[in-house]
C-alpha atoms as a PDB file:
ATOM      1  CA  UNK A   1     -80.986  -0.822 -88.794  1.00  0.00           C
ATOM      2  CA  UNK A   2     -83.409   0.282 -85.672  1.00  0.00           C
ATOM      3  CA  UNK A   3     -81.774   0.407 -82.538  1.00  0.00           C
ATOM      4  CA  UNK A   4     -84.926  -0.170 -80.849  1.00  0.00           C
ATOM      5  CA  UNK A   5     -85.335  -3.341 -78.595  1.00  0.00           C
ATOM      6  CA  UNK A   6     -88.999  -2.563 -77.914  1.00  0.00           C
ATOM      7  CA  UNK A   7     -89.970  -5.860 -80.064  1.00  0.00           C
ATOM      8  CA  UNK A   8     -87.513  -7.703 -78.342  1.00  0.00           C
ATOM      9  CA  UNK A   9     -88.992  -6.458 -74.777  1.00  0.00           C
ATOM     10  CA  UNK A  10     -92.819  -6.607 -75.856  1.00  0.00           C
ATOM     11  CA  UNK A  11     -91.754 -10.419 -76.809  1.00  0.00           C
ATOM     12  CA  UNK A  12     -90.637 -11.218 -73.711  1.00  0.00           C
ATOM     13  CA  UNK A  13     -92.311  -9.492 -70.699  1.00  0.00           C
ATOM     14  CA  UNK A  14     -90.961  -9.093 -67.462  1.00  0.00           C
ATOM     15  CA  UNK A  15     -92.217 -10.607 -64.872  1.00  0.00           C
ATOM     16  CA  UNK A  16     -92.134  -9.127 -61.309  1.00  0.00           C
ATOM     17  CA  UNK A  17     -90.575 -11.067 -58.822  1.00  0.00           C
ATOM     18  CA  UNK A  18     -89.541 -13.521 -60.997  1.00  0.00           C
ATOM     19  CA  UNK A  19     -85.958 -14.044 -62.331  1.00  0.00           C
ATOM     20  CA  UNK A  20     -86.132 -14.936 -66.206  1.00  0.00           C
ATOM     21  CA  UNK A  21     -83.344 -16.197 -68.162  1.00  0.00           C
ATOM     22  CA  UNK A  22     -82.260 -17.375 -71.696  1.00  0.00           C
ATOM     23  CA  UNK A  23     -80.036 -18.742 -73.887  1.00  0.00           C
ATOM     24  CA  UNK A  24     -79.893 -17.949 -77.487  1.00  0.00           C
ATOM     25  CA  UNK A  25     -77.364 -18.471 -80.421  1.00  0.00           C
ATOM     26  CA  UNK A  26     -75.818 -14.604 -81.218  1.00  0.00           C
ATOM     27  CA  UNK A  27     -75.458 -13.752 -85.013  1.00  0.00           C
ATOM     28  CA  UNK A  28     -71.764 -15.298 -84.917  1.00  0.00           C
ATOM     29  CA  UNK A  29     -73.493 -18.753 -84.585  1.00  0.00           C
ATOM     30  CA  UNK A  30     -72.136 -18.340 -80.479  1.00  0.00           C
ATOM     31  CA  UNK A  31     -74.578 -18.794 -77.615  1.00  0.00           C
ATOM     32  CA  UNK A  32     -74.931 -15.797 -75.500  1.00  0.00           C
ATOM     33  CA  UNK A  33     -76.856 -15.479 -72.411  1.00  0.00           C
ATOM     34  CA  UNK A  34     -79.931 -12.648 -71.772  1.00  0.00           C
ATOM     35  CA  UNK A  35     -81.451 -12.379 -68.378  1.00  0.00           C
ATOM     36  CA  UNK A  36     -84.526 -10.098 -68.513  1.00  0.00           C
ATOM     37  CA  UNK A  37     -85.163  -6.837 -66.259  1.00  0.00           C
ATOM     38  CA  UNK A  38     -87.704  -4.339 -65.994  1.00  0.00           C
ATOM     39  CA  UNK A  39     -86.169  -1.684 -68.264  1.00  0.00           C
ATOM     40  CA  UNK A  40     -84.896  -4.253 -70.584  1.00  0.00           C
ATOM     41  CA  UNK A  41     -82.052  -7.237 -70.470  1.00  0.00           C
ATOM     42  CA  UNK A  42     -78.231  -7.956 -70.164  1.00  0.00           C
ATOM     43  CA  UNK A  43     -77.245 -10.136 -72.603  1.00  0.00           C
ATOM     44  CA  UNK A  44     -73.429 -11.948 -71.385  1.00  0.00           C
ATOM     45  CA  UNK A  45     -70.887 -14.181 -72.782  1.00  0.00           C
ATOM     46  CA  UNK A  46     -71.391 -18.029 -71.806  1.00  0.00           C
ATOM     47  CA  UNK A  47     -67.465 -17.961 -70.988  1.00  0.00           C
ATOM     48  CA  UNK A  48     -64.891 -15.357 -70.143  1.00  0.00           C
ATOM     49  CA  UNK A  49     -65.579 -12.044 -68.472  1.00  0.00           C
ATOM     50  CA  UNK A  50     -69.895 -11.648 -69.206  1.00  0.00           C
ATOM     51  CA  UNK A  51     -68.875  -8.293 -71.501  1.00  0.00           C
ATOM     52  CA  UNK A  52     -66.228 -10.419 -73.560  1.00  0.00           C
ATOM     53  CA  UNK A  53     -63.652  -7.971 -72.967  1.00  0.00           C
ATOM     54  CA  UNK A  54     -60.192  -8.560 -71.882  1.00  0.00           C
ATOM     55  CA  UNK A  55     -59.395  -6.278 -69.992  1.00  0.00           C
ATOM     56  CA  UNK A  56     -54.882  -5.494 -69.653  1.00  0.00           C
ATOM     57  CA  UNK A  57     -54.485  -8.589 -71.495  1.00  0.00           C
ATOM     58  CA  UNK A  58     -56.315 -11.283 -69.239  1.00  0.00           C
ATOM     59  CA  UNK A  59     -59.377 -13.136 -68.743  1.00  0.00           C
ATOM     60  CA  UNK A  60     -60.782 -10.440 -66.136  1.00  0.00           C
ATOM     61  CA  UNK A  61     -59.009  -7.833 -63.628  1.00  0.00           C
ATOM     62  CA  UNK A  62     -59.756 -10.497 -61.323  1.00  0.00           C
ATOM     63  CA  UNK A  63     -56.988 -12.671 -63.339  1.00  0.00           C
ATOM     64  CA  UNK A  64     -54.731  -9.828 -63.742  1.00  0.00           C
ATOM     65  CA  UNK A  65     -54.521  -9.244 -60.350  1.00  0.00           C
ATOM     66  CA  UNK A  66     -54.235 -12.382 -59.222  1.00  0.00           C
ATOM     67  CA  UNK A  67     -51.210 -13.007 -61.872  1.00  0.00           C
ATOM     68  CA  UNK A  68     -49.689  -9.971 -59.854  1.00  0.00           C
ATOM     69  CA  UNK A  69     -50.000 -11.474 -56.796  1.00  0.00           C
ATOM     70  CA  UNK A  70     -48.008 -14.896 -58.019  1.00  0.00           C
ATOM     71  CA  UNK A  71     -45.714 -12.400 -59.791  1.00  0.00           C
ATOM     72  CA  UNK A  72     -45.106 -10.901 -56.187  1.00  0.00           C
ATOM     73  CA  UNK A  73     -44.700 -13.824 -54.368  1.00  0.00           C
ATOM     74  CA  UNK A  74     -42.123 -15.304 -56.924  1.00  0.00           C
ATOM     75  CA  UNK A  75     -40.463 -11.719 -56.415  1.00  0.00           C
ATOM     76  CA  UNK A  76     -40.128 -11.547 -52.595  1.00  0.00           C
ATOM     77  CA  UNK A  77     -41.161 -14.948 -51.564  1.00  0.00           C
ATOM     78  CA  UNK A  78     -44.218 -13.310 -49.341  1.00  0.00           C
ATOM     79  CA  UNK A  79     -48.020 -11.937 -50.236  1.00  0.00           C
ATOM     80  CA  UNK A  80     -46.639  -9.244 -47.422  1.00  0.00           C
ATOM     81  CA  UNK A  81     -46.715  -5.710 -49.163  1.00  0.00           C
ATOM     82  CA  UNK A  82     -48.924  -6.815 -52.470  1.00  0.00           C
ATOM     83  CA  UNK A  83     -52.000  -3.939 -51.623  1.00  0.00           C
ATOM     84  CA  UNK A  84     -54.846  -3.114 -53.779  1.00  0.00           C
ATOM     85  CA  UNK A  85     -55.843   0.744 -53.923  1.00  0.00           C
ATOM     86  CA  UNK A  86     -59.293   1.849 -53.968  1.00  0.00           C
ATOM     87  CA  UNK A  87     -59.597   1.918 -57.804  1.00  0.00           C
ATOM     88  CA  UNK A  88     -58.836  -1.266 -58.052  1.00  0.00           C
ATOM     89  CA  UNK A  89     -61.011  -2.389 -55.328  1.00  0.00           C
ATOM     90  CA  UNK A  90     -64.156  -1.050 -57.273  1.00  0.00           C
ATOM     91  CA  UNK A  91     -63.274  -2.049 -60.543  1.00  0.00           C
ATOM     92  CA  UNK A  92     -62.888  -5.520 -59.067  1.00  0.00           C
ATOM     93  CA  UNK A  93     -66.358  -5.314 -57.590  1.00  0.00           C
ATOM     94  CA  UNK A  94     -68.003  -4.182 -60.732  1.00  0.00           C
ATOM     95  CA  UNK A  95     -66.385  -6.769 -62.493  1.00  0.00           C
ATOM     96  CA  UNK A  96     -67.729  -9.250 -59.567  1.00  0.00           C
ATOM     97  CA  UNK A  97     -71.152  -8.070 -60.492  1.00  0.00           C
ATOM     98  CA  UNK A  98     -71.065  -8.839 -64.078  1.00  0.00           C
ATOM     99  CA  UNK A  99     -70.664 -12.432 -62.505  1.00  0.00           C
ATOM    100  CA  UNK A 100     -73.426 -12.162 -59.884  1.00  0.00           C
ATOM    101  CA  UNK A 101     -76.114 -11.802 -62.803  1.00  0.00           C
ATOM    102  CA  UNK A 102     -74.808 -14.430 -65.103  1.00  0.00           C
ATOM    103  CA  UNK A 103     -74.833 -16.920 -62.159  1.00  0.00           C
ATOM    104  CA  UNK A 104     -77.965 -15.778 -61.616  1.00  0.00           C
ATOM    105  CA  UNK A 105     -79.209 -16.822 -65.191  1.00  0.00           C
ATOM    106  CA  UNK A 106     -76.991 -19.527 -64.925  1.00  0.00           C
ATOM    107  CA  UNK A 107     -79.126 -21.197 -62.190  1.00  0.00           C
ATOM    108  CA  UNK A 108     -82.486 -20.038 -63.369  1.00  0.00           C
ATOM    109  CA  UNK A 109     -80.981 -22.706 -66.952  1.00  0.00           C
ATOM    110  CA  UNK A 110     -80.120 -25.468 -64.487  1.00  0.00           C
ATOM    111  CA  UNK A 111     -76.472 -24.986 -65.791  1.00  0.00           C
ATOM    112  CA  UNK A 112     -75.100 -25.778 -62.114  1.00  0.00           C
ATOM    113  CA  UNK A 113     -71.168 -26.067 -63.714  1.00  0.00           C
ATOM    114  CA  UNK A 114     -71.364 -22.593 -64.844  1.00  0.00           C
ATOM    115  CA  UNK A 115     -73.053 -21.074 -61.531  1.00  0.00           C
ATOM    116  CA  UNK A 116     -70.020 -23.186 -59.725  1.00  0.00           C
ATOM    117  CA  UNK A 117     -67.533 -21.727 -61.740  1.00  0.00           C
ATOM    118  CA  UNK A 118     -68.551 -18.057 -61.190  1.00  0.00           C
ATOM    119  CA  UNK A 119     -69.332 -18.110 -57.404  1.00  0.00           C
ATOM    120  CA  UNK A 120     -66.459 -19.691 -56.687  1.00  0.00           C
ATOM    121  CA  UNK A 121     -64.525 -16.833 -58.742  1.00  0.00           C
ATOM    122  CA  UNK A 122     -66.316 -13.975 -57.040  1.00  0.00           C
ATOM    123  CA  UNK A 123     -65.507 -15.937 -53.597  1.00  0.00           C
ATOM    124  CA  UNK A 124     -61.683 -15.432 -54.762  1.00  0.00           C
ATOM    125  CA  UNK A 125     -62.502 -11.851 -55.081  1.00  0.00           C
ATOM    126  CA  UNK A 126     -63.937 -11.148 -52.104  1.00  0.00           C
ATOM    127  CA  UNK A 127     -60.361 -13.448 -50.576  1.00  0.00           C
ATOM    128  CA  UNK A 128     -57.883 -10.788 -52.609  1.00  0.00           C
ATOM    129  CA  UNK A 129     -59.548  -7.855 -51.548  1.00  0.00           C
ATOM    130  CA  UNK A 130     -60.248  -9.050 -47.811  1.00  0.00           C
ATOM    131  CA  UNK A 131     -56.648  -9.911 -47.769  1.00  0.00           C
ATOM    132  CA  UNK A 132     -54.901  -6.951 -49.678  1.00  0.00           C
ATOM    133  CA  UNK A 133     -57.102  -4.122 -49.884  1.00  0.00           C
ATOM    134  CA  UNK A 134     -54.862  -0.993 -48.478  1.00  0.00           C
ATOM    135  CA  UNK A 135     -57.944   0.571 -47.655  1.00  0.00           C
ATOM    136  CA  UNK A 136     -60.263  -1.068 -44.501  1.00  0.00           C
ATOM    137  CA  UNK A 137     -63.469  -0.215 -45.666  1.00  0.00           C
ATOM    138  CA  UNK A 138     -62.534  -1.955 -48.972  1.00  0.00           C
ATOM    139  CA  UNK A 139     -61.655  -5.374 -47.386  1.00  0.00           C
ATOM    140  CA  UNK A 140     -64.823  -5.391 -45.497  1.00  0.00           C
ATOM    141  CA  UNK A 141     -67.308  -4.387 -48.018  1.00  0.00           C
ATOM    142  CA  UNK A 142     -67.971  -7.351 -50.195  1.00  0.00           C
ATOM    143  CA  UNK A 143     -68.019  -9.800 -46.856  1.00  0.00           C
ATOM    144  CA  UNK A 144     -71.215  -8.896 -46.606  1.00  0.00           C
ATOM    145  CA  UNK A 145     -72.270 -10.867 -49.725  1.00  0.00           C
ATOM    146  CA  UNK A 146     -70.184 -13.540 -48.487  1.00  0.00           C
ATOM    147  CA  UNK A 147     -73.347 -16.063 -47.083  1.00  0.00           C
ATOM    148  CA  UNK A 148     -75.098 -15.414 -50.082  1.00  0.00           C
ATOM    149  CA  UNK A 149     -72.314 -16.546 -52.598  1.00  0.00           C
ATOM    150  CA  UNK A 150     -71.264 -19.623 -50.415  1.00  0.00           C
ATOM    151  CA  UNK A 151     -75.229 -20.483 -50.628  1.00  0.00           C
ATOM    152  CA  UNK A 152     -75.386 -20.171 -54.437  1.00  0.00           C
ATOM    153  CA  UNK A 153     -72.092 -21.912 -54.942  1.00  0.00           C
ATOM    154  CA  UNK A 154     -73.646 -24.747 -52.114  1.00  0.00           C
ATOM    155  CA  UNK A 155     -77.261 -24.989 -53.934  1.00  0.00           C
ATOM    156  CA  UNK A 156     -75.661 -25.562 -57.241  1.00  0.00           C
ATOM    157  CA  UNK A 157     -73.112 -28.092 -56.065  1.00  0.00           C
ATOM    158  CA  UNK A 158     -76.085 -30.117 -54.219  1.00  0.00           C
ATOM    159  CA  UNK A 159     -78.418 -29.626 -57.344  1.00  0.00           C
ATOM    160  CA  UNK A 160     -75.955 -31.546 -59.303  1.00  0.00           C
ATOM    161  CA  UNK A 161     -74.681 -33.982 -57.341  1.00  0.00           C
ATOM    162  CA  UNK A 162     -78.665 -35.085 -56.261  1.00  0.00           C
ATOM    163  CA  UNK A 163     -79.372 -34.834 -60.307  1.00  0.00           C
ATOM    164  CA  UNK A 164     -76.489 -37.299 -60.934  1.00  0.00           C
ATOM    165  CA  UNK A 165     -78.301 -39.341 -58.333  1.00  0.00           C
ATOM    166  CA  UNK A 166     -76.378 -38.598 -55.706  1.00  0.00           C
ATOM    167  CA  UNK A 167     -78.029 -37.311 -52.519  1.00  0.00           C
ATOM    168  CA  UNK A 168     -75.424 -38.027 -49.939  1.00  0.00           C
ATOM    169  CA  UNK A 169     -73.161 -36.591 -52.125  1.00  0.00           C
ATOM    170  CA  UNK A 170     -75.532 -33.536 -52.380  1.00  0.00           C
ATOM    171  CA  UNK A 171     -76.664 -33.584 -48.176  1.00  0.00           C
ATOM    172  CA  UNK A 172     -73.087 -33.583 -47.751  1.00  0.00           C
ATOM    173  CA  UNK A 173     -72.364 -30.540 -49.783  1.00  0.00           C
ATOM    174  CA  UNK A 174     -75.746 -28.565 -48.031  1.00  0.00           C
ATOM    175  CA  UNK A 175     -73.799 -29.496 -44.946  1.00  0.00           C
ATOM    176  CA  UNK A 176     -70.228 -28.377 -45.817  1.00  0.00           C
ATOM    177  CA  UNK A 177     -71.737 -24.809 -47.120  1.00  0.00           C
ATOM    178  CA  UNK A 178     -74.107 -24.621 -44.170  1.00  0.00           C
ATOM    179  CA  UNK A 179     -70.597 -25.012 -41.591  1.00  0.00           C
ATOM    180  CA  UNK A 180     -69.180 -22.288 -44.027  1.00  0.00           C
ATOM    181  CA  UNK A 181     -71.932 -19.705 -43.566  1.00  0.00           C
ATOM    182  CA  UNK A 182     -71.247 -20.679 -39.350  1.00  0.00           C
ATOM    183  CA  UNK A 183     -68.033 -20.338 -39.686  1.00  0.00           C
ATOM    184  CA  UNK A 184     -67.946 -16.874 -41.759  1.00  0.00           C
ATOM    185  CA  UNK A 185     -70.601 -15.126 -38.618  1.00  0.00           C
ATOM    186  CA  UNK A 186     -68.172 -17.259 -36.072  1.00  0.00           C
ATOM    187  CA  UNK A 187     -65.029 -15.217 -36.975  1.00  0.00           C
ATOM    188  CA  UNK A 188     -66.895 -12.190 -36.452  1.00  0.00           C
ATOM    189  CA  UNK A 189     -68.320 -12.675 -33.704  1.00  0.00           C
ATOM    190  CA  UNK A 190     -71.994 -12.562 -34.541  1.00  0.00           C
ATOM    191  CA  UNK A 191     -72.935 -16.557 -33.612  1.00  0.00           C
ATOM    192  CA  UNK A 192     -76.543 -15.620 -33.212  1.00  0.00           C
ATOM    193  CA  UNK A 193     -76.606 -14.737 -37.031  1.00  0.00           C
ATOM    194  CA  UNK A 194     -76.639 -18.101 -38.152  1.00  0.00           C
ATOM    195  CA  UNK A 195     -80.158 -18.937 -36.496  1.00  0.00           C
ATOM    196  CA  UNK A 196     -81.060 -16.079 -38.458  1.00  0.00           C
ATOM    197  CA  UNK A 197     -79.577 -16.177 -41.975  1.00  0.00           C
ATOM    198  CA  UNK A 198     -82.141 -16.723 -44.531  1.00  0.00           C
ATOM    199  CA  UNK A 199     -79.368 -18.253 -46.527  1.00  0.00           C
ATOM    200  CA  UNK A 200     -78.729 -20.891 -43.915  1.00  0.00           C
ATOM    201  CA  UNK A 201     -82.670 -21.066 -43.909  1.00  0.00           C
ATOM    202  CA  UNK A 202     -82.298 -22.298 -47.288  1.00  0.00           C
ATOM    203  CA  UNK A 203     -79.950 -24.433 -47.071  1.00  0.00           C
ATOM    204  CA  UNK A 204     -81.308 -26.692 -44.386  1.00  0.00           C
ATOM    205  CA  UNK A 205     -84.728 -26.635 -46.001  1.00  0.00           C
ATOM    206  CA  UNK A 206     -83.144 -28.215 -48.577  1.00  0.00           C
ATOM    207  CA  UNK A 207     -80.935 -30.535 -46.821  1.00  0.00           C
ATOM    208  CA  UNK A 208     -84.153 -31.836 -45.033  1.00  0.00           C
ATOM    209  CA  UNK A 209     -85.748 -32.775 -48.782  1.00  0.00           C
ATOM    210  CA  UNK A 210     -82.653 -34.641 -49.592  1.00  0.00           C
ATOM    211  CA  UNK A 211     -82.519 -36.217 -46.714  1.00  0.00           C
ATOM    212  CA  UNK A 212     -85.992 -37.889 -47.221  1.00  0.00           C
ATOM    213  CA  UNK A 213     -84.974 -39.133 -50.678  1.00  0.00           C
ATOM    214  CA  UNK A 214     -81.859 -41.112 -48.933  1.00  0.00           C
ATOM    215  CA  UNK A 215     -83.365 -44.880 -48.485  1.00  0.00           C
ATOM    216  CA  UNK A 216     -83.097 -45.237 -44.816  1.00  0.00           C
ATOM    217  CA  UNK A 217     -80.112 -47.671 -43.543  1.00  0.00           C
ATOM    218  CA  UNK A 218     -81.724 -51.177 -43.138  1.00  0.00           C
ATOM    219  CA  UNK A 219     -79.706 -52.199 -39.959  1.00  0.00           C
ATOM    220  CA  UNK A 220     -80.286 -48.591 -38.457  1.00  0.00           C
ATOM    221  CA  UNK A 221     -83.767 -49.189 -38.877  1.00  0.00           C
ATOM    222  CA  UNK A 222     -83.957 -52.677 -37.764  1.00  0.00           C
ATOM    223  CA  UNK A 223     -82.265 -52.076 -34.603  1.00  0.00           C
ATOM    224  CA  UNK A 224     -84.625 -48.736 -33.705  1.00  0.00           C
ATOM    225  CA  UNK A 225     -87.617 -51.042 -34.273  1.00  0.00           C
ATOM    226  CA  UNK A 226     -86.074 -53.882 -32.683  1.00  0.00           C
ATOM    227  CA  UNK A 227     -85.125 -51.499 -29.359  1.00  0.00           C
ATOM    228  CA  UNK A 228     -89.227 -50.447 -29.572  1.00  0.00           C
ATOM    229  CA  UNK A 229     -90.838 -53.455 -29.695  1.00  0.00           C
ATOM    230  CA  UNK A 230     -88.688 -54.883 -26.360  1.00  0.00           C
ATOM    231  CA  UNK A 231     -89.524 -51.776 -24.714  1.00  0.00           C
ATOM    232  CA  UNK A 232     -93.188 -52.490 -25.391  1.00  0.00           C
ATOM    233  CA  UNK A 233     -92.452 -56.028 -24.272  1.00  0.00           C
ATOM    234  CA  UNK A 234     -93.577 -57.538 -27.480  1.00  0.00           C
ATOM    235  CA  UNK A 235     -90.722 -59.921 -27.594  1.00  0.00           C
ATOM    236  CA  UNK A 236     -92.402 -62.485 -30.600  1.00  0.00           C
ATOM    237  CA  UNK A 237     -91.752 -59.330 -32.527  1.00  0.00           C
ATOM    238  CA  UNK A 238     -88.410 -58.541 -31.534  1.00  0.00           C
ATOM    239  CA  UNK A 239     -87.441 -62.053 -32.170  1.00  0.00           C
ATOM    240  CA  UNK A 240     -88.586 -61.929 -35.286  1.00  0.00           C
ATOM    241  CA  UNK A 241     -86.549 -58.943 -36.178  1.00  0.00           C
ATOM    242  CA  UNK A 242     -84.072 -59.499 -34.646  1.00  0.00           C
ATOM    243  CA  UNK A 243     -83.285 -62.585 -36.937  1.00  0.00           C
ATOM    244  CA  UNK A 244     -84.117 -60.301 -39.679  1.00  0.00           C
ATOM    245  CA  UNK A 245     -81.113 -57.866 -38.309  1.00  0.00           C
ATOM    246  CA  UNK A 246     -79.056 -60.776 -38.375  1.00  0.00           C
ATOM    247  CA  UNK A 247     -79.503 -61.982 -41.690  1.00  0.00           C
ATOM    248  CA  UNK A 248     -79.542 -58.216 -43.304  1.00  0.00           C
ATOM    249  CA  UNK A 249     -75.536 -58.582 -41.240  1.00  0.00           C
ATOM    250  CA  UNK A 250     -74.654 -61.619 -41.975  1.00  0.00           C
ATOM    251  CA  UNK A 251     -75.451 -60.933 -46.117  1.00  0.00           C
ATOM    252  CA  UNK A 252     -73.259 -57.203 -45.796  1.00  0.00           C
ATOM    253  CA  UNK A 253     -70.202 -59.197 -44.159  1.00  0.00           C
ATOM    254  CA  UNK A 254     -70.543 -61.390 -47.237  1.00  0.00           C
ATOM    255  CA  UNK A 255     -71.114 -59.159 -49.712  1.00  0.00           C
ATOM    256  CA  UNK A 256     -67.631 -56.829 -48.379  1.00  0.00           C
ATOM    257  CA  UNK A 257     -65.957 -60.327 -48.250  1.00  0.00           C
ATOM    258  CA  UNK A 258     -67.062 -60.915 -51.569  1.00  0.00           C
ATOM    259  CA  UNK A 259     -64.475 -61.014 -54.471  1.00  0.00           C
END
């Protein structure tokens, strides 16, 4: 059997500046994911650790150390003196960016679960080593990444909630990961970052287009063009709505008394 994936390559060209992503059923009748790159592709797991391997027994390192941790805690009743050396620390963030390129392809197939599911892990990585590295350079080094997870994890969460038809559901998410991204510059100390972040650029673009889909409150509305036309003194037109006001109040009180 060739080893060569030329075919496979010429098939599917790269495209520059483009992320492209696939799923495809692997000889053992299991879907794998491929995400294509200019010297060729990474094909992943759908589930697990990306490479399928288990690495000491667990899911990923990630879990393994993490199932130290609680082993620690139940041991001494504190996370005080659980450390992480420097091995560890880059093991953990090559294993973090296996998961950066399947949520990648993840996204790219609209399969916002799975992108959830492995930006919220590598957030947990970034918490373990932040919080236990022994050395400082290792607790700082991922933080750098941190706006750019918390906006992947924040666009997926909105994409589904708005494709489950609910956009205040999905504004309110933009929001939450928009006051995480302030918060993250806020504890160190660089405020003026946030005007700046291109991920926070994002978000709020996107938070704008949901916020046009959201029908506009009726009584909201009523009462802005109610307060216009009596400051333009056309009072036949504020009488008129403001009856309509009234009966758009008087039918919610019913329907929240309703049965």
């Amino acid at each position: 059997m060739s080893l060569d994936i030329s075919r496979i390559l010429k098939d599917w060209p790269y495209e520059p500046g483009r992320i492209t992503a696939r799923r495809i059923a692997g000889d053992d009748g299991r879907d794998r994911i491929q995400l294509r790159l200019d010297l060729g592709l990474y094909q992943m797991e759908t589930t697990g650790r990306p490479d399928g391997k288990r690495p000491r027994g667990q899911e990923s390192l990630l879990a393994y150390y993490e199932l130290k941790l609680r082993k620690h805690v139940e041991q001494t009743g504190t996370e005080d003196g659980f450390e992480l050396d420097e091995r560890a620390c880059e093991l953990l963030r090559n294993e973090a960016m296996m998961y950066y390129h399947r949520y990648l392809a993840e996204f790219i197939l609209e399969d916002y679960n799975a992108v959830l599911r492995d930006t919220t892990r590598n957030l947990r990585v970034m918490d373990l080593c932040s919080r236990h590295a022994k050395e400082e350079s290792d607790r700082y080094v991922l933080e750098q990444y941190r706006p750019y997870v918390i906006m992947m994890c924040t666009r997926a969460r909105a994409l589904k909630a708005f494709g489950q038809n609910r956009p205040k559901a999905a504004l309110s998410a933009l929001r939450r990961g928009i006051e995480g991204i302030t918060d993250f510059h806020r504890r160190f100390g660089q405020d003026q970052a946030t005007e700046e972040s291109s991920e926070v650029a994002i978000l709020r673009a996107m938070a704008k287009e949901v916020e046009s889909r959201i029908p506009e409150d009726p009584v909201r509305r009523l009462k802005r063009d109610l307060a216009k036309a009596v400051e333009e003194e056309r009072y036949e037109d504020a009488a008129s709505i403001r009856d309509q006001l009234r009966h758009v109040t008087d039918r919610s009180s019913g329907d929240e008394q309703a049965p």
